[in-house]
C-alpha atoms as a PDB file:
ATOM      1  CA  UNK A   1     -37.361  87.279  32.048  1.00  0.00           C
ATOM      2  CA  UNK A   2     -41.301  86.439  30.701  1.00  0.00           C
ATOM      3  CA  UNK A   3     -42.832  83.820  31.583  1.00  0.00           C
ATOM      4  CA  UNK A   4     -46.272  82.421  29.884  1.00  0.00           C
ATOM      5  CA  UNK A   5     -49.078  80.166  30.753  1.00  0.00           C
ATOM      6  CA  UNK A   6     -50.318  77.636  28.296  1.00  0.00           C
ATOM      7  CA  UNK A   7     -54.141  77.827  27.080  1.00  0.00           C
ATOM      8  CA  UNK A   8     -56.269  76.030  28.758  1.00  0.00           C
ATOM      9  CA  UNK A   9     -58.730  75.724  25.717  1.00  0.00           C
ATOM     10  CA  UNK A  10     -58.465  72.475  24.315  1.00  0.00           C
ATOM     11  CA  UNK A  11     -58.086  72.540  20.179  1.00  0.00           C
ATOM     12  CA  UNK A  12     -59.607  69.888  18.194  1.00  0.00           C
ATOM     13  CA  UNK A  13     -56.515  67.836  16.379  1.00  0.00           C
ATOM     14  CA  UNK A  14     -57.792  68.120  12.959  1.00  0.00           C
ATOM     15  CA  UNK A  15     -57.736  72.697  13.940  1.00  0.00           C
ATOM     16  CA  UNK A  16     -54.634  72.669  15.678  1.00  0.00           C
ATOM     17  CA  UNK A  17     -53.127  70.855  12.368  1.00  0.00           C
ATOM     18  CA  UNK A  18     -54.789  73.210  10.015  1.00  0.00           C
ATOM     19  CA  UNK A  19     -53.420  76.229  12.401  1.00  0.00           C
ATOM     20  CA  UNK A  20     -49.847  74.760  12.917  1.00  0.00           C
ATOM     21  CA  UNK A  21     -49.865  74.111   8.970  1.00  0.00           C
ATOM     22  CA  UNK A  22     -50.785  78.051   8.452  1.00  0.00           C
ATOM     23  CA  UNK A  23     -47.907  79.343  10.795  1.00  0.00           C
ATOM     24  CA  UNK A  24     -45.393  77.107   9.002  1.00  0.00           C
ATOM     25  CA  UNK A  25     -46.433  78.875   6.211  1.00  0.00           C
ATOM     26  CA  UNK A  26     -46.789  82.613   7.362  1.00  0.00           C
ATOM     27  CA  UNK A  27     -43.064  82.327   9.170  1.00  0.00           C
ATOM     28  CA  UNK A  28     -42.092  81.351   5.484  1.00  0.00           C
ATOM     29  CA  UNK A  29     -43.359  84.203   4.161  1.00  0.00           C
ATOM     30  CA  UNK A  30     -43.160  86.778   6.836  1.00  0.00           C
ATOM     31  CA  UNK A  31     -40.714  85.441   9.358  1.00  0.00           C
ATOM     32  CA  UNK A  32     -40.846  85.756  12.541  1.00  0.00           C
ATOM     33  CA  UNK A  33     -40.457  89.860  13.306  1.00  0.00           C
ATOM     34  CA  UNK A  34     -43.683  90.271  10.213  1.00  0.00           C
ATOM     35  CA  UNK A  35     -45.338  87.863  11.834  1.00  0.00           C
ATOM     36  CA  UNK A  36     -49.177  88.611  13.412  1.00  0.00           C
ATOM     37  CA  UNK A  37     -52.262  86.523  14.133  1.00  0.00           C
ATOM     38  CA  UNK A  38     -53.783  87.634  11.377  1.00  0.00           C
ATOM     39  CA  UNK A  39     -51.389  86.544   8.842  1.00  0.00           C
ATOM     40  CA  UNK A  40     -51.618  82.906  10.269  1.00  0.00           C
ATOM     41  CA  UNK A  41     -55.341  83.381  10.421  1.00  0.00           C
ATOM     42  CA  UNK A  42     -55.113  84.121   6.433  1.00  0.00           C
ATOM     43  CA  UNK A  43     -53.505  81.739   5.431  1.00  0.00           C
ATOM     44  CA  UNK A  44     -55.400  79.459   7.954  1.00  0.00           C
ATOM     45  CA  UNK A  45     -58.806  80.810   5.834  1.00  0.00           C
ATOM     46  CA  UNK A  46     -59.547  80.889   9.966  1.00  0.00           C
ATOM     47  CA  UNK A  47     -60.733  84.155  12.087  1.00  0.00           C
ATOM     48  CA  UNK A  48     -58.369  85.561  14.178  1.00  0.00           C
ATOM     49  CA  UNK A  49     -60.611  85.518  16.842  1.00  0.00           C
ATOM     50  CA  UNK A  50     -60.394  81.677  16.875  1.00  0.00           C
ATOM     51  CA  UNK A  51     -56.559  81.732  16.735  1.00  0.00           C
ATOM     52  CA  UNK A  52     -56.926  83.778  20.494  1.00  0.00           C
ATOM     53  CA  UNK A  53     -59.485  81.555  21.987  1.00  0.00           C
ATOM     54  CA  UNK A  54     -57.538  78.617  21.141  1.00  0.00           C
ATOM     55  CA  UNK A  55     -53.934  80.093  21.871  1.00  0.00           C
ATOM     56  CA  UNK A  56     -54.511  83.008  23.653  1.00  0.00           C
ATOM     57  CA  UNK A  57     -51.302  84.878  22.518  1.00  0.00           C
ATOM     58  CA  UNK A  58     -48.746  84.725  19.663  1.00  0.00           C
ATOM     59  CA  UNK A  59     -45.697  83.960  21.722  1.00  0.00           C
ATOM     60  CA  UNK A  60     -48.285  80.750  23.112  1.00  0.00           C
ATOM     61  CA  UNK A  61     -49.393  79.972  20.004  1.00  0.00           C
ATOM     62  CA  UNK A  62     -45.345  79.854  18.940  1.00  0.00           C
ATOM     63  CA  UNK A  63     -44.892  77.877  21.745  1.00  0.00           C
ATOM     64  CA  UNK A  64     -47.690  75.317  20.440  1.00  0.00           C
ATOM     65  CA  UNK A  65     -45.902  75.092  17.000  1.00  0.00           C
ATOM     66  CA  UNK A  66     -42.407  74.039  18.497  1.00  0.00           C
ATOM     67  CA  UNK A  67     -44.426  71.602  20.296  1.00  0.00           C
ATOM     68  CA  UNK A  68     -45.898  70.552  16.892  1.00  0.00           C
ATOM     69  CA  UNK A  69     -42.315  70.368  14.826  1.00  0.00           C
ATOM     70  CA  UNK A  70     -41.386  68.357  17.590  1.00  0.00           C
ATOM     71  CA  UNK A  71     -44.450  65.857  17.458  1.00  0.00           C
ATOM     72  CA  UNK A  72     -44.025  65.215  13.632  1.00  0.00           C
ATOM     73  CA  UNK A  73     -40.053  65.179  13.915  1.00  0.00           C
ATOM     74  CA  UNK A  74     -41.295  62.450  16.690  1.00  0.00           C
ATOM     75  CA  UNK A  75     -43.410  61.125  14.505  1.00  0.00           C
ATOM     76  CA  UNK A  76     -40.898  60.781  11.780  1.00  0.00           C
ATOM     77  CA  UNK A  77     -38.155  58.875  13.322  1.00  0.00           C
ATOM     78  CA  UNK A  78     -41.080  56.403  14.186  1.00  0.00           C
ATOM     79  CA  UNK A  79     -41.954  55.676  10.789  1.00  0.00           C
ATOM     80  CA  UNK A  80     -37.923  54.219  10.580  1.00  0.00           C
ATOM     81  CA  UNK A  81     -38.487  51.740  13.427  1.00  0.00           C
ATOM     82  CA  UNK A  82     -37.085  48.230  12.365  1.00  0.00           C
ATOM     83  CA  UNK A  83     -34.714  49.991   9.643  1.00  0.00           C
ATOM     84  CA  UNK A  84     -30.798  49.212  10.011  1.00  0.00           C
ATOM     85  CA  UNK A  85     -28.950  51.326  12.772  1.00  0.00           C
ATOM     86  CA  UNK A  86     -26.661  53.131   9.799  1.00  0.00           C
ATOM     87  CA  UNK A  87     -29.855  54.063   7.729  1.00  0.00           C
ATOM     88  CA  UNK A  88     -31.909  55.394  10.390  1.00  0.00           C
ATOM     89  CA  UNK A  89     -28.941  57.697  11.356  1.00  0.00           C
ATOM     90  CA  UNK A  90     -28.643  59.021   8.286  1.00  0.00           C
ATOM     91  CA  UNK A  91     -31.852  59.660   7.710  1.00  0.00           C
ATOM     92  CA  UNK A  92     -31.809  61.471  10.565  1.00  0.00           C
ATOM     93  CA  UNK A  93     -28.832  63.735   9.432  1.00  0.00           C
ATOM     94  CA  UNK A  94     -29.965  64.235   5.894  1.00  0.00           C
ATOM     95  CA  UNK A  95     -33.812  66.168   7.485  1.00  0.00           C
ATOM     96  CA  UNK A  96     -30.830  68.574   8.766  1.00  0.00           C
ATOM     97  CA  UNK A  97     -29.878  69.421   4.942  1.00  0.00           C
ATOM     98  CA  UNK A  98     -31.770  71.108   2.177  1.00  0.00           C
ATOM     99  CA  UNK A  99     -33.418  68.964   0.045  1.00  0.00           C
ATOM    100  CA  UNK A 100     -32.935  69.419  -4.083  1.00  0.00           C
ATOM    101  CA  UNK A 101     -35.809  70.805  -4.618  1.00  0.00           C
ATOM    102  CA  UNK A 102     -36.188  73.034  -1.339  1.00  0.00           C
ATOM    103  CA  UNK A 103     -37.010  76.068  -3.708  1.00  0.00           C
ATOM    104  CA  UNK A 104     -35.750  78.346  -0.700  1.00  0.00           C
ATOM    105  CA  UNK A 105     -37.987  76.467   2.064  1.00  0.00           C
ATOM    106  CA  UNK A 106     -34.981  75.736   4.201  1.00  0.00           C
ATOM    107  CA  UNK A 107     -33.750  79.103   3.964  1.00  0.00           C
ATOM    108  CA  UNK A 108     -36.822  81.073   4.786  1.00  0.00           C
ATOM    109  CA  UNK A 109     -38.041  78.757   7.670  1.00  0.00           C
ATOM    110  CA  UNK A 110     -34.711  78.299   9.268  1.00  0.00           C
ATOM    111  CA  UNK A 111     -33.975  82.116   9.353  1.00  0.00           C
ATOM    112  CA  UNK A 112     -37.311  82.293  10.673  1.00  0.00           C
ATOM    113  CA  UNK A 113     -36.730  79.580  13.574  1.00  0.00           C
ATOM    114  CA  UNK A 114     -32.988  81.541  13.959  1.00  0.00           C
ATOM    115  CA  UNK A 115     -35.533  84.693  15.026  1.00  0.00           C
ATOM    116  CA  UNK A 116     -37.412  82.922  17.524  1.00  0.00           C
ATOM    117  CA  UNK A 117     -34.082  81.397  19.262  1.00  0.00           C
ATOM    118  CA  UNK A 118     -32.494  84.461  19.530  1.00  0.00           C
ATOM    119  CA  UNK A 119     -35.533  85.454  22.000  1.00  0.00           C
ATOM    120  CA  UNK A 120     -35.181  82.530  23.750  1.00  0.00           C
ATOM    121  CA  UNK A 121     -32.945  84.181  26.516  1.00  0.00           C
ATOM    122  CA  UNK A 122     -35.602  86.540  27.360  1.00  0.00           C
ATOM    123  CA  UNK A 123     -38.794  84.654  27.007  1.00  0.00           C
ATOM    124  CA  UNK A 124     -38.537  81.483  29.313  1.00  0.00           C
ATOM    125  CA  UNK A 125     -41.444  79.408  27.270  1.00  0.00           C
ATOM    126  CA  UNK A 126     -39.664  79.766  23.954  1.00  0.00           C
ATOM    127  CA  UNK A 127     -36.529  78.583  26.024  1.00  0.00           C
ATOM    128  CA  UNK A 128     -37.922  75.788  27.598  1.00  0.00           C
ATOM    129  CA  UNK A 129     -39.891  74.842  24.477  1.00  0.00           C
ATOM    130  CA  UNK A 130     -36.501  74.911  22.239  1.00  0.00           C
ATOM    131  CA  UNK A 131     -34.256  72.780  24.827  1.00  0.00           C
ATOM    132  CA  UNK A 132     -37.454  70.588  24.734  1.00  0.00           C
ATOM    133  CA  UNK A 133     -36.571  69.993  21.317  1.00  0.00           C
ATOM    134  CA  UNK A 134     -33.217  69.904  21.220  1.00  0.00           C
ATOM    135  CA  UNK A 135     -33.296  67.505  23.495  1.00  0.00           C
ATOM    136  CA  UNK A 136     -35.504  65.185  22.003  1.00  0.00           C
ATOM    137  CA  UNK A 137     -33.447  65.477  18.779  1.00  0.00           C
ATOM    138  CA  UNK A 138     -30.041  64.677  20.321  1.00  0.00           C
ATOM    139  CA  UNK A 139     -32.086  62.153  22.625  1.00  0.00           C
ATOM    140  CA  UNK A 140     -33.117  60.243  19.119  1.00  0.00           C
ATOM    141  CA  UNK A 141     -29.687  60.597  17.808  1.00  0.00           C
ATOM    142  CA  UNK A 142     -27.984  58.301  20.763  1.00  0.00           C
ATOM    143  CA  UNK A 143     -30.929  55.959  20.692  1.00  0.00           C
ATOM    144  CA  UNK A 144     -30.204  54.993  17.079  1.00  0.00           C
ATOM    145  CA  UNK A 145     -26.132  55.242  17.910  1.00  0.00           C
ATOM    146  CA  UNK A 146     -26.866  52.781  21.092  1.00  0.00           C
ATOM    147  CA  UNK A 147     -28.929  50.725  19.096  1.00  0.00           C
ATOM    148  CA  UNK A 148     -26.640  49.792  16.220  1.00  0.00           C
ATOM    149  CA  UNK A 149     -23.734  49.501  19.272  1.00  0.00           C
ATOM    150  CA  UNK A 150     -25.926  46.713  20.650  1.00  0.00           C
ATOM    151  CA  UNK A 151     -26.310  45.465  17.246  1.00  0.00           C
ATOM    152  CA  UNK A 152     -22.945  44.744  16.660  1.00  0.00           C
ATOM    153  CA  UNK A 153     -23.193  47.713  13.672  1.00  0.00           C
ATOM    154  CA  UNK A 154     -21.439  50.364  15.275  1.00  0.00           C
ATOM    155  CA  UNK A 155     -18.192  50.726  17.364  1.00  0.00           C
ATOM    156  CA  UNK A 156     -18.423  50.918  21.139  1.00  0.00           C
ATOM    157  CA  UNK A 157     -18.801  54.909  21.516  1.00  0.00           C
ATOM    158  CA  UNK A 158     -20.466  57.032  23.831  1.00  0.00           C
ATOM    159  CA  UNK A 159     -24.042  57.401  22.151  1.00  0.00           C
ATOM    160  CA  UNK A 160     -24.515  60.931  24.055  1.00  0.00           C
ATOM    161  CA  UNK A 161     -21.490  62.573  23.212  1.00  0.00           C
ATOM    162  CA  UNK A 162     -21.699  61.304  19.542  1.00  0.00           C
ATOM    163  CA  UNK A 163     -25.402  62.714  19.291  1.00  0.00           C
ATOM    164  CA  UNK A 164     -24.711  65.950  20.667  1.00  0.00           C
ATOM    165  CA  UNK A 165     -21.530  66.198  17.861  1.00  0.00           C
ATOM    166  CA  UNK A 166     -23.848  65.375  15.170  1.00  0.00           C
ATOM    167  CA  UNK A 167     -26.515  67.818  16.019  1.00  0.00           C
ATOM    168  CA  UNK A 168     -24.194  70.600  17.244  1.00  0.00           C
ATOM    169  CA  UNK A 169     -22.268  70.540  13.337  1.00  0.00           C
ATOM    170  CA  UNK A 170     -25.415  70.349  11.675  1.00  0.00           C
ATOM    171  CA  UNK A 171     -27.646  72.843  13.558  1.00  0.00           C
ATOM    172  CA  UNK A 172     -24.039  75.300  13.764  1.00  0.00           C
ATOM    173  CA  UNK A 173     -23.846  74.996  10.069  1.00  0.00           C
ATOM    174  CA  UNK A 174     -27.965  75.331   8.817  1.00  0.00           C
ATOM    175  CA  UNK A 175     -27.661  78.718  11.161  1.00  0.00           C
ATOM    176  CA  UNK A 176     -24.427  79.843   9.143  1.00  0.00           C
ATOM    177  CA  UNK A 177     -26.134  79.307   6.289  1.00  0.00           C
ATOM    178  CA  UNK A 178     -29.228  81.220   6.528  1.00  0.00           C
ATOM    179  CA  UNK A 179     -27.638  84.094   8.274  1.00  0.00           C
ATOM    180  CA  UNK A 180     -24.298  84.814   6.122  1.00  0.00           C
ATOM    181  CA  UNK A 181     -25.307  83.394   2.968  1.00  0.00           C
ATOM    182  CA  UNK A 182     -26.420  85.676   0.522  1.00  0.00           C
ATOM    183  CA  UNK A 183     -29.454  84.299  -1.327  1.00  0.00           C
ATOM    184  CA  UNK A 184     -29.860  86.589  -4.084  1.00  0.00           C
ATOM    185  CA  UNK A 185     -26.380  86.273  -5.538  1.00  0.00           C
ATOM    186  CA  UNK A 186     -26.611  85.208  -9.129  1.00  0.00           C
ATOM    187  CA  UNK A 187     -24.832  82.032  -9.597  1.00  0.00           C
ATOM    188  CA  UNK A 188     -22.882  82.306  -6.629  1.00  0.00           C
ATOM    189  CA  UNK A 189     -22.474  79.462  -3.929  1.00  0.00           C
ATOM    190  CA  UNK A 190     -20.906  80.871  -1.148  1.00  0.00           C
ATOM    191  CA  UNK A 191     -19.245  78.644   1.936  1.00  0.00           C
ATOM    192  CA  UNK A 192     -22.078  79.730   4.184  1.00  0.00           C
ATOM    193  CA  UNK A 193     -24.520  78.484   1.214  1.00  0.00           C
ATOM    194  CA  UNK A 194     -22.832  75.259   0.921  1.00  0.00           C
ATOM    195  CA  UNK A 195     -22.501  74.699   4.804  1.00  0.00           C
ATOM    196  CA  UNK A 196     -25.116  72.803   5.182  1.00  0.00           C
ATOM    197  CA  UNK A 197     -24.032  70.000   2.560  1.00  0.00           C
ATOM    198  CA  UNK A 198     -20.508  70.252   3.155  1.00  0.00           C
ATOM    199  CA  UNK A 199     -20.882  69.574   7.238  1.00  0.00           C
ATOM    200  CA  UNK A 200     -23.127  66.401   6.051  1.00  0.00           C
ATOM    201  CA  UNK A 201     -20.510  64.935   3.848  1.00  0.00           C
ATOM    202  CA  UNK A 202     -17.697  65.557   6.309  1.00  0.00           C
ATOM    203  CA  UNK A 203     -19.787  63.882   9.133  1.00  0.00           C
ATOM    204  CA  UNK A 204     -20.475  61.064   6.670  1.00  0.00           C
ATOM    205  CA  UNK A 205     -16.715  60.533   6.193  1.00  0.00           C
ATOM    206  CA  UNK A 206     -15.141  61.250   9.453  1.00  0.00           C
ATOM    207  CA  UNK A 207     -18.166  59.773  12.085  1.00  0.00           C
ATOM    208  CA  UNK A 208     -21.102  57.861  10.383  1.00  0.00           C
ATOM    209  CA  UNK A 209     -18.395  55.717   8.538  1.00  0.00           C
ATOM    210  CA  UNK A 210     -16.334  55.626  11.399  1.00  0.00           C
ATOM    211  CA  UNK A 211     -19.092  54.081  13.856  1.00  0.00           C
ATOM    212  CA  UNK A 212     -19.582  51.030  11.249  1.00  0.00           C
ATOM    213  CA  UNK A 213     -17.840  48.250  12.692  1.00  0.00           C
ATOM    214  CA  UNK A 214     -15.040  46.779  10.135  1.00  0.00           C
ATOM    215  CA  UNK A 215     -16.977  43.217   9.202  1.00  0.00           C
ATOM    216  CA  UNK A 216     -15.244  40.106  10.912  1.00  0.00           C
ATOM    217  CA  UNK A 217     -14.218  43.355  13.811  1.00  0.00           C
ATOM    218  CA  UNK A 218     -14.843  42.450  17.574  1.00  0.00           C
END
């Protein structure tokens, strides 16, 4: 088991944004076994020697991004405060999909994330850092799912056990996708490829529409 200490160096926000920004970006285009410092510091247009004052090591500085995904996921479900119950849950389900016009985003960062979890069992920061997250996304989930049951939207459920079916299909079905599909196929959409999308529609039919309370329905 390794253990790590966070840095004790504080980062100016508008750095640490520029930084986090620039390992989205080098996981993209590396992933996670390619990637170094100095990739991140490249496409930061930074010095790698700031990237180690700041962060100290790689595995804290991956550490620090999970933090950040989880910040602006945070940040995101905020921005839907005051929204219905049924569309804040969906919106919720739908960041869990490919967009249209992903151009091979989803793919490349998700296989890249799929690296870092399979250290997780080994590296206690990246596991505490990932639950962290996890949490917080199934914890959002049953907020929203209590929410529209106090609203009189949804159907008396249990919020928790709801959430943690959502995210389970979803995050089970973006990790089949980017580690069976086969990307370079020509014209082919394989079930892995599709997961994603079909696991979306099916929770759509069988759970989000299920949870809506039939109108004039006690």
């Amino acid at each position: 088991m390794t253990t790590d200490s966070t840095s004790d160096r504080s980062v100016p926000d508008e750095v640490h944004e520029t930084l986090m920004e620039a390992t989205y970006r080098a996981l993209c285009a590396h992933g996670y076994a390619e990637l170094t410092m100095q990739r991140i510091a490249d496409e930061a247009g930074k010095s790698k020697s700031l990237l180690h004052y700041h962060y100290g090591t790689k595995r804290e500085l991956l550490v620090a991004f999970l933090d950040f995904l989880l910040d602006h996921f945070e940040q995101r479900v905020e921005e839907t405060e005051g929204d219905a119950p049924e569309e804040r849950l969906r919106f919720l389900l739908d960041k869990m999909v490919p967009d249209e016009d992903d151009d091979g985003e989803y793919d490349r960062f998700g296989l890249a994330l799929a690296e870092i979890r399979t250290q997780a069992p080994y590296v206690e920061a990246y596991r505490k850092q990932i639950a962290q997250n996890e949490a917080a996304i199934r914890g959002r989930l049953a907020d929203v799912i209590r929410d529209g049951i106090e609203q009189g939207v949804f159907r008396d459920v249990d919020p928790d056990r709801t959430a943690t079916l959502l995210f389970a299909a979803l995050d089970g079905a973006r990790l089949q996708r980017v580690v069976v599909s086969e990307p370079d196929a020509e014209n082919e959409q394989t079930a892995a490829t599709e997961a994603p999308n079909e696991v979306r529609a099916a929770l759509e039919t069988f759970v989000v529409s299920d949870l809506l309370r039939e109108e004039g329905s006690q």
